[in-house]
N, C-alpha and C. Protein backbone atom coordinates (compact mmCIF):
# COMPACT_ATOMS: atom_id res chain seq x y z
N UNK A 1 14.83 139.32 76.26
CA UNK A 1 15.11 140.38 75.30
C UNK A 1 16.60 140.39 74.97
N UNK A 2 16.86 140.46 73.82
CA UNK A 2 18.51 140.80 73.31
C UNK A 2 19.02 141.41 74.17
N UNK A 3 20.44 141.45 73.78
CA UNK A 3 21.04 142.68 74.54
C UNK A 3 22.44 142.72 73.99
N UNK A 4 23.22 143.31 74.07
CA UNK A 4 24.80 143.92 73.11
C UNK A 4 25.75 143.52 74.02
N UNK A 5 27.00 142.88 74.00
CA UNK A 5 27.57 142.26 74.44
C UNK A 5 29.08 143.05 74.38
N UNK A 6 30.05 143.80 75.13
CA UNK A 6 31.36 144.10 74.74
C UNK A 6 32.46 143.13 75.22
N UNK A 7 33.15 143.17 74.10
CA UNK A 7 34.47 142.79 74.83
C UNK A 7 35.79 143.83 74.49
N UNK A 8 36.56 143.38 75.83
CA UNK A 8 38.01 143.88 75.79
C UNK A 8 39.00 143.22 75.81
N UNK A 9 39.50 142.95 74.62
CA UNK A 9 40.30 141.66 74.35
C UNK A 9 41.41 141.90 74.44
N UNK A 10 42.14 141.16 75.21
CA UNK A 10 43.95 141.61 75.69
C UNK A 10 44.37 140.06 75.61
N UNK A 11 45.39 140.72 75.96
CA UNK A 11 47.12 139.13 76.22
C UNK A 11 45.93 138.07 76.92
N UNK A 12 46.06 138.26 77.93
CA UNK A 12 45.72 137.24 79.16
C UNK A 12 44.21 137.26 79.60
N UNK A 13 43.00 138.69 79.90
CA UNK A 13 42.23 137.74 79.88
C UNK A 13 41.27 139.10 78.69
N UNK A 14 39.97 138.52 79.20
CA UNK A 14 38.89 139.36 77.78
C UNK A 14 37.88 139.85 78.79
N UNK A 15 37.87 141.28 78.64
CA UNK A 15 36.85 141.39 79.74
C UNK A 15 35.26 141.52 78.89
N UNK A 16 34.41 141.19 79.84
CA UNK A 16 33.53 141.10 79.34
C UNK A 16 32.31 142.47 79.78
N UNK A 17 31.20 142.67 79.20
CA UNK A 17 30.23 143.67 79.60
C UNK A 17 28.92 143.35 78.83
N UNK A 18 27.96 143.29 79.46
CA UNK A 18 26.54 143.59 78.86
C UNK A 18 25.71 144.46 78.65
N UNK A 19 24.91 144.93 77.95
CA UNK A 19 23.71 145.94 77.90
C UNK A 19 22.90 145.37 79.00
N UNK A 20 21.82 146.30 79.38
CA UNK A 20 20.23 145.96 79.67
C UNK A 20 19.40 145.46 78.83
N UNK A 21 18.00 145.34 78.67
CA UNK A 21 17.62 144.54 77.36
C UNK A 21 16.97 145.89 76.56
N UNK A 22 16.58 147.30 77.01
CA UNK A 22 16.74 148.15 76.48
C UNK A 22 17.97 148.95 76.29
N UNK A 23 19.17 148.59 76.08
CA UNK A 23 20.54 149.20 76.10
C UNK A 23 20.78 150.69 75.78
N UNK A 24 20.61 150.92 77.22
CA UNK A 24 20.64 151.99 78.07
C UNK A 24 22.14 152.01 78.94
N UNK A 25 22.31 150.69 79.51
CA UNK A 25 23.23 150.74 81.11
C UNK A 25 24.10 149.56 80.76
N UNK A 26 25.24 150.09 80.45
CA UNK A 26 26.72 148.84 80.75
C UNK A 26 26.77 148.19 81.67
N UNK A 27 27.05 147.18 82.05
CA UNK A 27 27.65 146.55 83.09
C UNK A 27 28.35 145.84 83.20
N UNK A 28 29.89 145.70 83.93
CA UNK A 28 30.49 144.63 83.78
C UNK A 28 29.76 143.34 83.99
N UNK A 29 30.11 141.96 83.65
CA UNK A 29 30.17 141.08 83.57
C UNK A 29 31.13 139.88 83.93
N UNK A 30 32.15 140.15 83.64
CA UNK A 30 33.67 139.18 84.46
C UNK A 30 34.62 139.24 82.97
N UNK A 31 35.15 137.99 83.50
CA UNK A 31 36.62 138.00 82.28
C UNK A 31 36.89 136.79 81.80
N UNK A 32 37.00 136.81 80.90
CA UNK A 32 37.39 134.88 79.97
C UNK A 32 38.73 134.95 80.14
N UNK A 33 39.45 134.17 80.78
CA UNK A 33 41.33 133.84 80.59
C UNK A 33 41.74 133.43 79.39
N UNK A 34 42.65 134.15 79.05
CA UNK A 34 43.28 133.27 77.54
C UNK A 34 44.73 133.51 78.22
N UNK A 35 45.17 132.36 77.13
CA UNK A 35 46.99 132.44 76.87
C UNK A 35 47.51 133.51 75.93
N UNK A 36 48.72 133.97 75.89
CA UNK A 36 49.18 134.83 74.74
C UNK A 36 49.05 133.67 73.77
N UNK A 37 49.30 134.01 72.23
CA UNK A 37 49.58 133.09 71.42
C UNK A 37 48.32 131.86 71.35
N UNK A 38 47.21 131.47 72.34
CA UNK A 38 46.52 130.89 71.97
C UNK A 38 45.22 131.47 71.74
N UNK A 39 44.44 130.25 70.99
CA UNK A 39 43.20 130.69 70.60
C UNK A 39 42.20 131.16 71.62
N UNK A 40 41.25 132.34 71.23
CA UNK A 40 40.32 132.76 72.20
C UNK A 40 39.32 131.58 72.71
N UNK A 41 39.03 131.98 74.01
CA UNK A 41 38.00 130.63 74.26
C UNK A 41 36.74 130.76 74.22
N UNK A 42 36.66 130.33 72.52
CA UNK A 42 35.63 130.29 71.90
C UNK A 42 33.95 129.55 72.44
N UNK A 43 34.33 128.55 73.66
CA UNK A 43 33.17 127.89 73.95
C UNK A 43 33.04 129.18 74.84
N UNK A 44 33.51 129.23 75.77
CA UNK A 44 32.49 129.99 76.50
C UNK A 44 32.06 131.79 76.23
N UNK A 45 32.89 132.00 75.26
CA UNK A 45 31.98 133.04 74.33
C UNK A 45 30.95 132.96 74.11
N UNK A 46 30.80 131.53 73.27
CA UNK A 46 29.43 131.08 72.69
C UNK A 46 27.97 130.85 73.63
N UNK A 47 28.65 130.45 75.02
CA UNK A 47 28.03 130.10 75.87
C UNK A 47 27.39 131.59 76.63
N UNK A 48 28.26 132.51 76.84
CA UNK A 48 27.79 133.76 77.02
C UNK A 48 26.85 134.32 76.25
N UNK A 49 27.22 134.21 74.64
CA UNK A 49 26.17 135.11 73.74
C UNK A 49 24.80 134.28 74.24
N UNK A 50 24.67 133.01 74.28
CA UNK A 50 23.30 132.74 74.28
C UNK A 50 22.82 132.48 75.29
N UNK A 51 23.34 132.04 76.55
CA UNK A 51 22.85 132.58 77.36
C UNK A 51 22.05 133.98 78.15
N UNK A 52 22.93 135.18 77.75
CA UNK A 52 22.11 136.32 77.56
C UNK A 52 21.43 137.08 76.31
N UNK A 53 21.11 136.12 75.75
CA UNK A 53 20.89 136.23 74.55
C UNK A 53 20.91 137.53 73.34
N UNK A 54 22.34 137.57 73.62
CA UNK A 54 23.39 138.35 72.28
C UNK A 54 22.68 138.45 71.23
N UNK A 55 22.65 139.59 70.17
CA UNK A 55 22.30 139.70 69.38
C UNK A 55 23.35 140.73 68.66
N UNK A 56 24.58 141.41 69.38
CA UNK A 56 25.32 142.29 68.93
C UNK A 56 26.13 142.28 69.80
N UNK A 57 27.98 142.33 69.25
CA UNK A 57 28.92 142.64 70.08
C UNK A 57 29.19 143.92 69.50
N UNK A 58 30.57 144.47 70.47
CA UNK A 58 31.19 145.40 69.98
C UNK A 58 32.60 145.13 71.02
N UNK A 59 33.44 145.20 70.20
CA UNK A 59 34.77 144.86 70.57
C UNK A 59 35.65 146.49 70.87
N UNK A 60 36.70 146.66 71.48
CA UNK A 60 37.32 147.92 72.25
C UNK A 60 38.75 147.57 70.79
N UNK A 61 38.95 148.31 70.47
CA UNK A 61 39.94 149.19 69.09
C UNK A 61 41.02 149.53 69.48
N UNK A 62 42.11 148.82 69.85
CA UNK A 62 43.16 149.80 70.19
C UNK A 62 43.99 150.34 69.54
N UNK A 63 44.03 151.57 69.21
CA UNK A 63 44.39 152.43 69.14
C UNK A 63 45.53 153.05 69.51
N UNK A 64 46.52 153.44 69.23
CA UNK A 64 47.67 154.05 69.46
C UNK A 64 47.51 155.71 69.93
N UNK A 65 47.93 156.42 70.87
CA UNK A 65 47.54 157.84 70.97
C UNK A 65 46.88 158.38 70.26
N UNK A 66 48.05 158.59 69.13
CA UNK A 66 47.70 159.92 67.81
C UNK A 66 46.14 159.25 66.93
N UNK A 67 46.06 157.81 67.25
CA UNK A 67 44.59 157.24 66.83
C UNK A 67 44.94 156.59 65.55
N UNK A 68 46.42 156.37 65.53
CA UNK A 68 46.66 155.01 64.09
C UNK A 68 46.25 153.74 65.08
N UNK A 69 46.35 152.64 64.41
CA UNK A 69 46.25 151.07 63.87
C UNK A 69 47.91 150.80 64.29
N UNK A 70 47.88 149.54 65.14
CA UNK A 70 49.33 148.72 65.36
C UNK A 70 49.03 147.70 65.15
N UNK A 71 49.87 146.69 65.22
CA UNK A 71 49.90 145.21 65.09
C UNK A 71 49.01 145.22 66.20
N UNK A 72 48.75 145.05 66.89
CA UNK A 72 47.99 144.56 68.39
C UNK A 72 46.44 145.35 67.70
N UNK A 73 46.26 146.17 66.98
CA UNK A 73 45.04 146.73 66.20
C UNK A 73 44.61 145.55 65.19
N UNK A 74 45.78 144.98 64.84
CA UNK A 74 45.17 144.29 63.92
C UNK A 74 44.40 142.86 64.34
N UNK A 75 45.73 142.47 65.54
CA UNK A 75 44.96 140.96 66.19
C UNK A 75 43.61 141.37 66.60
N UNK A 76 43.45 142.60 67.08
CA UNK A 76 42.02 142.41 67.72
C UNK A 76 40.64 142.62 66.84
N UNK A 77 41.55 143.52 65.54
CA UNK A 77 39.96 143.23 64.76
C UNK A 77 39.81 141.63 64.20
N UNK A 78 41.40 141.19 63.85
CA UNK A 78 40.78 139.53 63.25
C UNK A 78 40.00 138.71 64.66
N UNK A 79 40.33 139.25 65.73
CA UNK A 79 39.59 138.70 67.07
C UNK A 79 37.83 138.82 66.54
N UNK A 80 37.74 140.46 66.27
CA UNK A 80 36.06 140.90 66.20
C UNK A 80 35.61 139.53 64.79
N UNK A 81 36.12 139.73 63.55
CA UNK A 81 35.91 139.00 62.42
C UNK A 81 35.57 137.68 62.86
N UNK A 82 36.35 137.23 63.43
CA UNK A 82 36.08 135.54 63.84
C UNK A 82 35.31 135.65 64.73
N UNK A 83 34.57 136.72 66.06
CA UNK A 83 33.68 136.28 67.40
C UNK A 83 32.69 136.64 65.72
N UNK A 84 32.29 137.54 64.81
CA UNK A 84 31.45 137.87 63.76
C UNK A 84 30.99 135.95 63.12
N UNK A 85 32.08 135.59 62.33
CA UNK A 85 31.85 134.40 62.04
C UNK A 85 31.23 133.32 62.78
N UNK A 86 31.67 133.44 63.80
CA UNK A 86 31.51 131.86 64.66
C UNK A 86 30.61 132.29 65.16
N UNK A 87 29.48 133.17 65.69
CA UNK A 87 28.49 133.62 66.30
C UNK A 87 27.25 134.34 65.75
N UNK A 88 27.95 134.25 64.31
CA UNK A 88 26.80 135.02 63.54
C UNK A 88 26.48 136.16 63.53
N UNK A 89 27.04 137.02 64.63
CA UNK A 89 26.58 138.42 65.33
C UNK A 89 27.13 139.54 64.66
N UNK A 90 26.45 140.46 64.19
CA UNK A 90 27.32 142.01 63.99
C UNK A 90 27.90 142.09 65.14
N UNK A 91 29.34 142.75 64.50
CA UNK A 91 29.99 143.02 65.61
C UNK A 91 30.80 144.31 65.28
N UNK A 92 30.94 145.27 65.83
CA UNK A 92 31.05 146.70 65.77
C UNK A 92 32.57 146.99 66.40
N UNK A 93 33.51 147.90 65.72
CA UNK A 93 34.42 148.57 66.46
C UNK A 93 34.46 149.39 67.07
N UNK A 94 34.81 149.97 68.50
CA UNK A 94 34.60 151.72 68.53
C UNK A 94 36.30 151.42 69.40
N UNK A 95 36.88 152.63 69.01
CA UNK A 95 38.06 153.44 69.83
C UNK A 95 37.92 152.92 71.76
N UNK A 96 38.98 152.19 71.90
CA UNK A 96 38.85 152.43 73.53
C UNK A 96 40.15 153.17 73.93
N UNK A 97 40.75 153.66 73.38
CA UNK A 97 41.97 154.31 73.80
C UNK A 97 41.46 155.15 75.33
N UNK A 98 42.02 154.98 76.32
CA UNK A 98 42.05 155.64 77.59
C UNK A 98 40.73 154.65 78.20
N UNK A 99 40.14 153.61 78.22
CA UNK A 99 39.41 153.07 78.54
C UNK A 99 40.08 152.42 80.44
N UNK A 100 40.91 151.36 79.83
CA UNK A 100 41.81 150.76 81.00
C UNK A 100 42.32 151.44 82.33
N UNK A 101 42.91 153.12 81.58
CA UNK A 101 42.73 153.72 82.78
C UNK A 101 41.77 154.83 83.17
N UNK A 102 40.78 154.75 82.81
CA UNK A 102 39.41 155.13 83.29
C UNK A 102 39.22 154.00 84.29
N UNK A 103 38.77 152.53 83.55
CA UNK A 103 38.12 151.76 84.57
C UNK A 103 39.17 151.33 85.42
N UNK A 104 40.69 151.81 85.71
CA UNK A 104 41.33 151.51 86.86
C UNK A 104 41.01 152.14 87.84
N UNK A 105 40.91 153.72 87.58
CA UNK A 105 40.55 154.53 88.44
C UNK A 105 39.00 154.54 89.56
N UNK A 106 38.15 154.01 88.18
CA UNK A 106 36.95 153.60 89.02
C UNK A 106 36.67 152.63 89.68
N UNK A 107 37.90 151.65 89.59
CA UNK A 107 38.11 150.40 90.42
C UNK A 107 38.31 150.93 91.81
N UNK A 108 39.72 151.39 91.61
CA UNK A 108 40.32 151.83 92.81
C UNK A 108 39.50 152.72 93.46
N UNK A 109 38.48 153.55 92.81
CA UNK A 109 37.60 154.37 94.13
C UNK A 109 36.56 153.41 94.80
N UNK A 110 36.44 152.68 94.36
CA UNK A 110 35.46 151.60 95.17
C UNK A 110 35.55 151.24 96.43
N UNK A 111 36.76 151.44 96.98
CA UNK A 111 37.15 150.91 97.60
C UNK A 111 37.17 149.38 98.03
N UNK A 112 37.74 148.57 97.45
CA UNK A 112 38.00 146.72 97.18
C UNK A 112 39.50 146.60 97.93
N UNK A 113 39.20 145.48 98.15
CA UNK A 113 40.67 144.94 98.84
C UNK A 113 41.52 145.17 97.58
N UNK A 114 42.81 145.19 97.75
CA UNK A 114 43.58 145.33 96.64
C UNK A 114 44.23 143.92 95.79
N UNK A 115 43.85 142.76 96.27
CA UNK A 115 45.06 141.82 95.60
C UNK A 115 44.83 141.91 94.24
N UNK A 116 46.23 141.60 93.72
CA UNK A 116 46.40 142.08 92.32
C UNK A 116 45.34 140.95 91.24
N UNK A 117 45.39 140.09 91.33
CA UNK A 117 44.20 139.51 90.24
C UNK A 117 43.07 139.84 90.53
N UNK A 118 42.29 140.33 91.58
CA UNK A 118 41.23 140.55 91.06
C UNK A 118 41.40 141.90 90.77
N UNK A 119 42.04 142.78 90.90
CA UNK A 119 41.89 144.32 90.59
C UNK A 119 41.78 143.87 89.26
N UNK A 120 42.69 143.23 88.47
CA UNK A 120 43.14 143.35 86.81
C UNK A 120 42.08 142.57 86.47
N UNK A 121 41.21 141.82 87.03
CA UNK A 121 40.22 140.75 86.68
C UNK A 121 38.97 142.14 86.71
N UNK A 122 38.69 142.53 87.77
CA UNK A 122 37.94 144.05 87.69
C UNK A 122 38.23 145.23 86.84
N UNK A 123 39.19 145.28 86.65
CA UNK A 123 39.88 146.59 85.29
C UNK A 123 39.52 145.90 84.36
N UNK A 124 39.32 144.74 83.53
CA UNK A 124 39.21 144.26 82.46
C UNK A 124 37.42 144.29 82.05
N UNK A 125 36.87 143.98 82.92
CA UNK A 125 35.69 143.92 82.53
C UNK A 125 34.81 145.37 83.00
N UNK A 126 35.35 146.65 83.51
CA UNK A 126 34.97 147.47 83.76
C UNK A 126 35.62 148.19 82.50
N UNK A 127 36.50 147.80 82.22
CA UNK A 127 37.10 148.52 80.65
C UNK A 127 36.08 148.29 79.48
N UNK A 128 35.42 146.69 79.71
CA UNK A 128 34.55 146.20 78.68
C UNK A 128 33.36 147.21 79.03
N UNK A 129 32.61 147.40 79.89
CA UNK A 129 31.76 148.32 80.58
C UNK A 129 31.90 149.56 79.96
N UNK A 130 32.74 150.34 79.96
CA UNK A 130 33.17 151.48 79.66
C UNK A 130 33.38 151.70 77.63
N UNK A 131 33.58 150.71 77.23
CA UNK A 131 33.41 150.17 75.65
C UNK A 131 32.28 150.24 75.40
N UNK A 132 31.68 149.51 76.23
CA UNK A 132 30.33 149.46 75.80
C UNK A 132 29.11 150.86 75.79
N UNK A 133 29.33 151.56 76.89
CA UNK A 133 28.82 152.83 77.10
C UNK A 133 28.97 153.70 76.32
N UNK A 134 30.44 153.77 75.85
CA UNK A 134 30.33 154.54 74.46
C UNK A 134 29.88 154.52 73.54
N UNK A 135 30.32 152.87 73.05
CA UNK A 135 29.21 152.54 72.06
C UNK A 135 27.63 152.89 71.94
N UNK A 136 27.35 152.56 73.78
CA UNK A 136 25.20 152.89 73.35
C UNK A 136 25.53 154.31 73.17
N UNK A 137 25.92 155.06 73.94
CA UNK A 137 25.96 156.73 73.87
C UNK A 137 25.97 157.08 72.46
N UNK A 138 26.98 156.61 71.50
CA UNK A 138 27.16 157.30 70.14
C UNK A 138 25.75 156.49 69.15
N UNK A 139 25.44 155.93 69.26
CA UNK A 139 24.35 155.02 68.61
C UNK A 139 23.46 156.34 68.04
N UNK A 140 22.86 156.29 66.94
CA UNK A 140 21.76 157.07 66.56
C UNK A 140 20.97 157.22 67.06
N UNK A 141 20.14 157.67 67.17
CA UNK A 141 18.91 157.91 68.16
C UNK A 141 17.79 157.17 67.97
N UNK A 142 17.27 157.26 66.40
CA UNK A 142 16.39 156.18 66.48
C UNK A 142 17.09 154.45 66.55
N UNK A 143 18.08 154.08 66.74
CA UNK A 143 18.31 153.01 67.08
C UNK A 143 18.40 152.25 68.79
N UNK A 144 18.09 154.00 68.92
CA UNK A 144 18.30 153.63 70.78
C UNK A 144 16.36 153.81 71.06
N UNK A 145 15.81 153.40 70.60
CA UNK A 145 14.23 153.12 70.65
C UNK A 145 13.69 154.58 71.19
């Protein structure tokens, strides 16, 4: 069964999150590494959507406080446009402003060893998690079956 795919696309890596196949329940997923300045890594995007077989992303919006658009707003929607192109997939914006430190906080209550890459490797894709939840939450109703 399909399922909706988020990402949280930053500098260094992209966190990732999935639906259930009735998308109901976020879940992280892990994190794709990128470079600043280089291209996203488009294979194993691709390799993700169809493997769980994607039928919809939704990418995290950042947002500035007051809720304008920055340069870093803009890389990430041409980010959504191109995962749209190269994957065929609707792909949806929603607001993640305060996302990162939500899912830091819910990192850190977990209680996990602390070394620093995986915390930020865990904040990234629990941020995608947390993108994504909003997204099913605001969804119309008859679209949520």
């Amino acid at each position: 069964m399909p399922r909706t795919m988020a990402l949280d696309y930053g500098e260094r890596r992209i966190g990732i999150a999935l639906s259930d196949p009735l998308r109901m329940i976020a879940s992280p997923l892990g994190t794709l590494q990128r470079r600043a300045g280089k291209r996203p890594p488009w294979a194993e995007i691709g390799k993700l959507v169809e493997e769980h077989e994607v039928d919809e992303a939704v990418v995290g919006l950042p947002l500035n406080l007051a809720g304008d658009e920055t340069e870093w707003t803009k890389e990430v929607r041409a980010f959504g446009e191109d995962l749209a192109r190269r994957t065929g997939l609707p792909v949806s914006f929603i607001d993640e402003r305060m996302t990162s430190v939500a899912a830091e906080r819910a990192v850190r209550g977990m209680g996990l060893k602390r070394t620093e890459r995986e915390q930020k490797e865990r904040i990234d894709s629990a941020a995608a998690a947390l993108i994504l939840d909003a997204w099913l939450r605001q969804r119309p109703r008859e679209a949520q079956g």
